[in-house]
Protein backbone atom coordinates (compact mmCIF):
# COMPACT_ATOMS: atom_id res chain seq x y z
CA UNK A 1 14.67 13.66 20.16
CA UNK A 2 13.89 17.08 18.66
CA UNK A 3 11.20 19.11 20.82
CA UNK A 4 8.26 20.91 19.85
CA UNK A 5 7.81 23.02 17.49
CA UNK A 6 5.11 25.39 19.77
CA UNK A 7 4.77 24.50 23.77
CA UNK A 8 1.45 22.96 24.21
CA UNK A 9 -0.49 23.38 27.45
CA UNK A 10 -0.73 20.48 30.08
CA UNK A 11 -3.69 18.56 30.21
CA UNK A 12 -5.60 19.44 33.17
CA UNK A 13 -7.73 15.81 32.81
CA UNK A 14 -4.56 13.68 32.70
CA UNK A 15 -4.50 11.02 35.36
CA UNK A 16 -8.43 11.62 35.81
CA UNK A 17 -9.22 8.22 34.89
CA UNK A 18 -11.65 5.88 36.14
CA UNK A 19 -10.54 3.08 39.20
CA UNK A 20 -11.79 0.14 37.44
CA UNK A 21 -9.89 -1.53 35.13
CA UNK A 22 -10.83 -0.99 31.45
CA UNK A 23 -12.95 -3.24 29.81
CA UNK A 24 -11.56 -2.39 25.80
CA UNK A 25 -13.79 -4.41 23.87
CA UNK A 26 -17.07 -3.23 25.43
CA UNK A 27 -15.58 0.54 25.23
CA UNK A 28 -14.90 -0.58 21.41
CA UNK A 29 -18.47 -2.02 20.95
CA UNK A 30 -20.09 1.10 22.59
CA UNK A 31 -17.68 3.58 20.68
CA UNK A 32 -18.80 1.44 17.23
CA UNK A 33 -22.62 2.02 17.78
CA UNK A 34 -22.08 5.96 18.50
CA UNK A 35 -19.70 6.43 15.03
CA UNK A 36 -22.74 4.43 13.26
CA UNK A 37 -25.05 6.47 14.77
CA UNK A 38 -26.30 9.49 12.86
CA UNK A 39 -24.07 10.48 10.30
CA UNK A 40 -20.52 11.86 10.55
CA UNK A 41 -20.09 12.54 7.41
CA UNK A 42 -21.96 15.73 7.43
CA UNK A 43 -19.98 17.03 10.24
CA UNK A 44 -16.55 15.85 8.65
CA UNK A 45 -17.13 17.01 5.42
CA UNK A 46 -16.48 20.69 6.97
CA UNK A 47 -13.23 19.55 8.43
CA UNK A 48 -11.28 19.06 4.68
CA UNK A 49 -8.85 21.85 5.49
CA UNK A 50 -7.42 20.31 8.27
CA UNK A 51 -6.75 17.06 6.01
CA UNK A 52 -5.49 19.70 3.84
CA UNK A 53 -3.02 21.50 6.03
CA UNK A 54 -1.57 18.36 8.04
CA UNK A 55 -1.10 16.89 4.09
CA UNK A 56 1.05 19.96 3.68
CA UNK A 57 2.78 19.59 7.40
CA UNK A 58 4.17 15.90 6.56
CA UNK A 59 4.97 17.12 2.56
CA UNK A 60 3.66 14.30 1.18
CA UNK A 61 5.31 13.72 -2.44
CA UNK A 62 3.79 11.88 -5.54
CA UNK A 63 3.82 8.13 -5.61
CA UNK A 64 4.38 8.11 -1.85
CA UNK A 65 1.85 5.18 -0.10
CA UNK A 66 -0.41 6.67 2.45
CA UNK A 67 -2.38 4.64 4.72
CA UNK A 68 -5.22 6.83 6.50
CA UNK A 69 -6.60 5.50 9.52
CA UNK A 70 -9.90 5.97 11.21
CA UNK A 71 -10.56 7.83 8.12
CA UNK A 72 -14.04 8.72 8.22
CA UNK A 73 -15.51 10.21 5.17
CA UNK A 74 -11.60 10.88 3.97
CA UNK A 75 -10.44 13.98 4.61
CA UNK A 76 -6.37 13.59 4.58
CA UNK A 77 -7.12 10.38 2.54
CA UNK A 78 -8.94 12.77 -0.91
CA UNK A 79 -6.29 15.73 0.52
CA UNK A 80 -3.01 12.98 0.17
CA UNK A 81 -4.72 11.82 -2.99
CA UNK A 82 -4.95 15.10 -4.36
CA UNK A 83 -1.48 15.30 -4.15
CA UNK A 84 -0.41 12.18 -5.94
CA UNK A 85 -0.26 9.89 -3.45
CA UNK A 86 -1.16 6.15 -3.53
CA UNK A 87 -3.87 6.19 -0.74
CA UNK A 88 -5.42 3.55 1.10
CA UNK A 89 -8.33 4.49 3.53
CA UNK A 90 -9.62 2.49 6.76
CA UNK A 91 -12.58 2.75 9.09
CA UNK A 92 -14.63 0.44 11.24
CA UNK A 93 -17.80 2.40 10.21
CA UNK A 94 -18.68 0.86 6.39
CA UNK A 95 -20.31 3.34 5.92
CA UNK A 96 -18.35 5.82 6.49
CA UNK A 97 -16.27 4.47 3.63
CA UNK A 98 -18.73 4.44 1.40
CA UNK A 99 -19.33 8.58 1.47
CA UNK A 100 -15.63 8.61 0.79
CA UNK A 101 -15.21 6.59 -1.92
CA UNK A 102 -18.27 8.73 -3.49
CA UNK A 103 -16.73 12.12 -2.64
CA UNK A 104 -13.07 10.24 -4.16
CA UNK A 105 -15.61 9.24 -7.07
CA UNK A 106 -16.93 13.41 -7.70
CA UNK A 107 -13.57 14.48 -7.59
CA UNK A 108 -12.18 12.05 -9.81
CA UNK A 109 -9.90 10.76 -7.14
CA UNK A 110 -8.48 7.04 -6.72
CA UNK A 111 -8.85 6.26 -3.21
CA UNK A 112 -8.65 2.31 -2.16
CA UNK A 113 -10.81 1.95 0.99
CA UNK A 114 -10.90 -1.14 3.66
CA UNK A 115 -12.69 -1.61 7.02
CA UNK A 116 -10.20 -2.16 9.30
CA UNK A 117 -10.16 -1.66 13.61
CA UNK A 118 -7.01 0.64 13.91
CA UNK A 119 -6.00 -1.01 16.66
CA UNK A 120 -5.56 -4.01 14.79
CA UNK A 121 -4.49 -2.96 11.09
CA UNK A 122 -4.29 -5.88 8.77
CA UNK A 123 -1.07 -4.77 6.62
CA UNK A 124 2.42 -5.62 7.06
CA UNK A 125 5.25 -4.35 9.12
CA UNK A 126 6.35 -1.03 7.26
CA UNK A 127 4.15 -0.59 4.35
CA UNK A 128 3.96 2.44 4.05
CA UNK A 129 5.51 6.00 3.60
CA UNK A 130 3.07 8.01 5.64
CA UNK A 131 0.23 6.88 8.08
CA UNK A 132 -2.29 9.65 8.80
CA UNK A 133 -5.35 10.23 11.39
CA UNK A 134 -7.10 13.45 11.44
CA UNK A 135 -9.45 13.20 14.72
CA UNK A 136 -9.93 9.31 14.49
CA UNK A 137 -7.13 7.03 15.98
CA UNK A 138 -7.15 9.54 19.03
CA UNK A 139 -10.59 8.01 19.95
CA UNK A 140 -9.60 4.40 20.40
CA UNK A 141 -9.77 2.86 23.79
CA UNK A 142 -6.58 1.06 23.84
CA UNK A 143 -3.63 3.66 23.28
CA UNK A 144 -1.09 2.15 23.92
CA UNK A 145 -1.74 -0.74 21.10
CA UNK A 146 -3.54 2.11 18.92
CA UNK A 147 -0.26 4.33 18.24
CA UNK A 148 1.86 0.49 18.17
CA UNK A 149 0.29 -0.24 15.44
CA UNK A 150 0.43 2.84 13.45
CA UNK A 151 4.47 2.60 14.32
CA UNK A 152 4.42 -0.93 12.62
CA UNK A 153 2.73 -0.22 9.94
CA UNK A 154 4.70 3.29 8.89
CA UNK A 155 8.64 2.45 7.03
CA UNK A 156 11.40 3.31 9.05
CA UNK A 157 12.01 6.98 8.02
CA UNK A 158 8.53 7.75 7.72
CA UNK A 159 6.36 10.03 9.20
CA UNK A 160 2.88 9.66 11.12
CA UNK A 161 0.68 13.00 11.05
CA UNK A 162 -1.82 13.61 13.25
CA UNK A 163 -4.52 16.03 14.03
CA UNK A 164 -6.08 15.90 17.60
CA UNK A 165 -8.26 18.05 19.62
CA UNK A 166 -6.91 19.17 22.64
CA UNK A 167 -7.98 19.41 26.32
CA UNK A 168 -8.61 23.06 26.77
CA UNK A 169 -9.68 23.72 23.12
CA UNK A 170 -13.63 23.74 22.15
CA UNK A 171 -14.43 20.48 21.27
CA UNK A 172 -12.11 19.24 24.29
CA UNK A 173 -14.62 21.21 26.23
CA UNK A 174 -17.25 19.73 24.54
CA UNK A 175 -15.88 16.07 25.54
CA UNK A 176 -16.02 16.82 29.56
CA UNK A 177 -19.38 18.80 29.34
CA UNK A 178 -21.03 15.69 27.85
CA UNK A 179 -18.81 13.50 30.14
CA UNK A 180 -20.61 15.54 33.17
CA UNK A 181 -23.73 14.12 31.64
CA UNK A 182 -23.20 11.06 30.38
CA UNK A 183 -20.56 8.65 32.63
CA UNK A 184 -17.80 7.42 30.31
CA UNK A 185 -16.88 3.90 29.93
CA UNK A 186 -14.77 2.72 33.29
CA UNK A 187 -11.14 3.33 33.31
CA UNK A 188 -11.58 4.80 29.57
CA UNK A 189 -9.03 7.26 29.29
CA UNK A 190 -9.74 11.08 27.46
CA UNK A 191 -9.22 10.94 24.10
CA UNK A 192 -8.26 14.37 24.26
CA UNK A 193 -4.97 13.24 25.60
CA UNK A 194 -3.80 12.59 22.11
CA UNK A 195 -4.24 16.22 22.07
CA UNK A 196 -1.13 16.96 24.27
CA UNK A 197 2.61 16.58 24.11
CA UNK A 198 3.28 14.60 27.20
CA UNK A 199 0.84 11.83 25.99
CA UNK A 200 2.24 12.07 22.63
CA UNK A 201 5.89 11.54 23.80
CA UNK A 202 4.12 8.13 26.07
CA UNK A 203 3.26 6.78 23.15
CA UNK A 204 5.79 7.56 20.76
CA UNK A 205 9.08 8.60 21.79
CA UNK A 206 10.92 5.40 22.01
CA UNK A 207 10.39 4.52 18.13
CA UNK A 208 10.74 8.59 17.06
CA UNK A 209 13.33 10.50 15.71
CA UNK A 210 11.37 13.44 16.21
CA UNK A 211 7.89 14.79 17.29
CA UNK A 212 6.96 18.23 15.93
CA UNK A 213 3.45 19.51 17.29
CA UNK A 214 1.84 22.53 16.31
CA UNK A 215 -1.66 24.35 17.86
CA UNK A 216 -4.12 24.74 14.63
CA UNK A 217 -7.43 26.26 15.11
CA UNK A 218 -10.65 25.01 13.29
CA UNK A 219 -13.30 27.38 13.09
CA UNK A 220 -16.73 26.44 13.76
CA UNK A 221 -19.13 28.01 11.35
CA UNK A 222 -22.86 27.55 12.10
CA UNK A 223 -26.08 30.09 11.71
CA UNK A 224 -26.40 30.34 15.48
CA UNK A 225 -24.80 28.28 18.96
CA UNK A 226 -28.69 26.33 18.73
CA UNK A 227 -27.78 25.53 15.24
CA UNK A 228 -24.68 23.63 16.47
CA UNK A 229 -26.12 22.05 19.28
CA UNK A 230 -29.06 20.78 16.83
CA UNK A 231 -26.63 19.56 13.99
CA UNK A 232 -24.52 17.83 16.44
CA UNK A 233 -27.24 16.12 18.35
CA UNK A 234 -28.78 14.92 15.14
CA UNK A 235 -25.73 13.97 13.19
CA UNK A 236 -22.33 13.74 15.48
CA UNK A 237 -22.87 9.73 16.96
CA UNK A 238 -21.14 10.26 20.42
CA UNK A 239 -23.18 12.98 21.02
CA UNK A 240 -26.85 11.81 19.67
CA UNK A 241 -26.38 8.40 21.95
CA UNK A 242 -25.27 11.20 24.92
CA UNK A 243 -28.56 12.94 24.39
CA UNK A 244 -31.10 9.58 23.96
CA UNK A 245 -28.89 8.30 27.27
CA UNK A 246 -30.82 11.44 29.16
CA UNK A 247 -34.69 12.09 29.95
CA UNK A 248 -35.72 15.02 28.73
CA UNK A 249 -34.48 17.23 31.59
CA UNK A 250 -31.50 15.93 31.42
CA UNK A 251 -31.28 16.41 27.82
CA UNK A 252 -32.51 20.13 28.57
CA UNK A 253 -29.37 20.95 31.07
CA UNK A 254 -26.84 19.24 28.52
CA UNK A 255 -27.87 21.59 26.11
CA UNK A 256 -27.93 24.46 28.18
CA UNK A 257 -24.46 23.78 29.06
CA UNK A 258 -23.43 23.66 25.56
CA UNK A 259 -24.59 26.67 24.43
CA UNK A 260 -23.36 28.24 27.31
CA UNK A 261 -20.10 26.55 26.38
CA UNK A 262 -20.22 27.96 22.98
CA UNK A 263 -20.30 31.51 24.46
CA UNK A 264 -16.90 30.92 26.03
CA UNK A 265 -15.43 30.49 22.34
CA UNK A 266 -17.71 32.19 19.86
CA UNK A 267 -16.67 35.39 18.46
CA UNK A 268 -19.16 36.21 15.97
CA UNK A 269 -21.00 39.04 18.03
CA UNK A 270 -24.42 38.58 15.77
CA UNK A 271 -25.89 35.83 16.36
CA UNK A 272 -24.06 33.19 14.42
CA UNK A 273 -21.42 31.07 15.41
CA UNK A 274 -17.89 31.38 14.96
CA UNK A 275 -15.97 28.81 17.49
CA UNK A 276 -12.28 28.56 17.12
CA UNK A 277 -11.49 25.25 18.31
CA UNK A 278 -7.65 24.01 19.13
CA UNK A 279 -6.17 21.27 17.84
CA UNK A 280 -2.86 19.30 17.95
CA UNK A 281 -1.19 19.28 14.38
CA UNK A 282 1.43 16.30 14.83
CA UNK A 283 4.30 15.40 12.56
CA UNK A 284 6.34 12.14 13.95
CA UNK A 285 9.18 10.95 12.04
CA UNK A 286 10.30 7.53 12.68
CA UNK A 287 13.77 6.31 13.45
């Protein structure tokens, strides 16, 4: 199997899991009520060039079928689109799917959208030319049976492209502040995981012909590190349900922590917010 492309950094919270065993279904019902919480799609809809870039890392071609999964509002879904593709889009969150098929609608776009769990995708065995996830797949609690099905699904040849955030990038950071706060579901591994190549070769090496990974940053934009914290709280599910699971002090040291947090990463030097935050750009060709 072909190696990386860059060397990625281990993750220092592999094998920091919890002793019970993991209960997936409540993890899935708990992880359903944060992503309907608040609203994504205001966050996401600042995340299009990633779908963008990872669109041009697999070179998609015209008339190729792309199935996007855990697609949120639809950024690789209205990028692949964009390009010619045949897209269909899935999402537990309906709602979710409903701001994409209205930004699909603005732009003129033909975007076919289905709720579906991605750990159970209702299509056939190799459907389709590419399957995509830009930060969504990587946050299902079953990984094993999450990147399984996105195998199954893909043709033989194909490729699966992924963007994940990774350990020791921002939002990484973000995940095991809030996880000092908040106790995560028992036995529930990191997401953040799917942000490093050593999980990424668990999960996929035995049906891959290769597994290309590149470190992307997305930069964080925001008037100010409280401007962040305030969007986030109010908009970005996991983290609203993290604050309302904390009394008010508690909610006053989580948010101290972030900001703090922020300082580690911002270099705007006037009072806004620029964050770099790493991510895992992932090409996988099939066998």
């Amino acid at each position: 199997m072909d190696t990386a492309a860059t060397t990625v950094r281990q993750d220092p919270m592999q094998g920091m899991l919890q002793s019970a065993a993991p209960d997936f279904a409540a993890i899935k019902t708990r992880q359903r009520a944060a992503w309907s919480s608040g609203n994504y799609a205001v966050i996401g809809t600042t995340l299009q060039i990633v779908g963008e870039q990872l669109c041009e890392a697999l070179d998609v071609r015209a008339g190729q079928k792309v199935l996007d999964v855990a697609a949120g509002n639809g950024n690789v879904s209205l990028a692949a689109a964009r390009r010619g593709c045949e897209v269909l889009a899935t999402d537990y969150v309906p709602a979710l799917l409903a701001r994409l098929r209205e930004r699909a609608s603005a732009d003129e776009l033909d975007v076919e959208t289905r709720e579906a769990d991605a750990e159970a995708l209702p299509f056939a065995d190799h459907g389709f030319d590419a399957v995509t996830s830009s930060f969504g797949v990587m946050f299902t609690p079953d990984q094993e049976r999450a990147a399984g099905e996105l195998v199954r699904v893909c043709r033989r040849g194909g490729k699966i492209g992924l963007a994940n955030w990774t350990p020791e990038g921002f939002i990484g950071q973000v995940f095991k502040t809030i996880g000092k706060h908040v106790q995560p579901p028992a036995g529930a591994r990191s997401p953040a995981l799917w942000g490093t190549r050593d999980r990424l070769t668990e999960l996929f090496d035995a049906e891959a012909a290769s597994i290309v990974t590149a470190q992307r940053h997305f930069t964080f934009r925001y008037r100010s590190p409280e401007h962040w914290v305030k969007v986030f709280r109010t908009w970005y599910g996991p983290m609203l349900k993290a604050f309302a699971a904390l009394d008010a002090s508690g909610q006053a040291a989580l948010e101290r922590e972030l900001i703090a947090l922020i300082g580690r990463f911002d270099r705007a030097g006037d009072g806004t917010m620029v964050a770099p935050a790493e991510y895992l750009e992932v090409v996988i060709t099939l066998r």
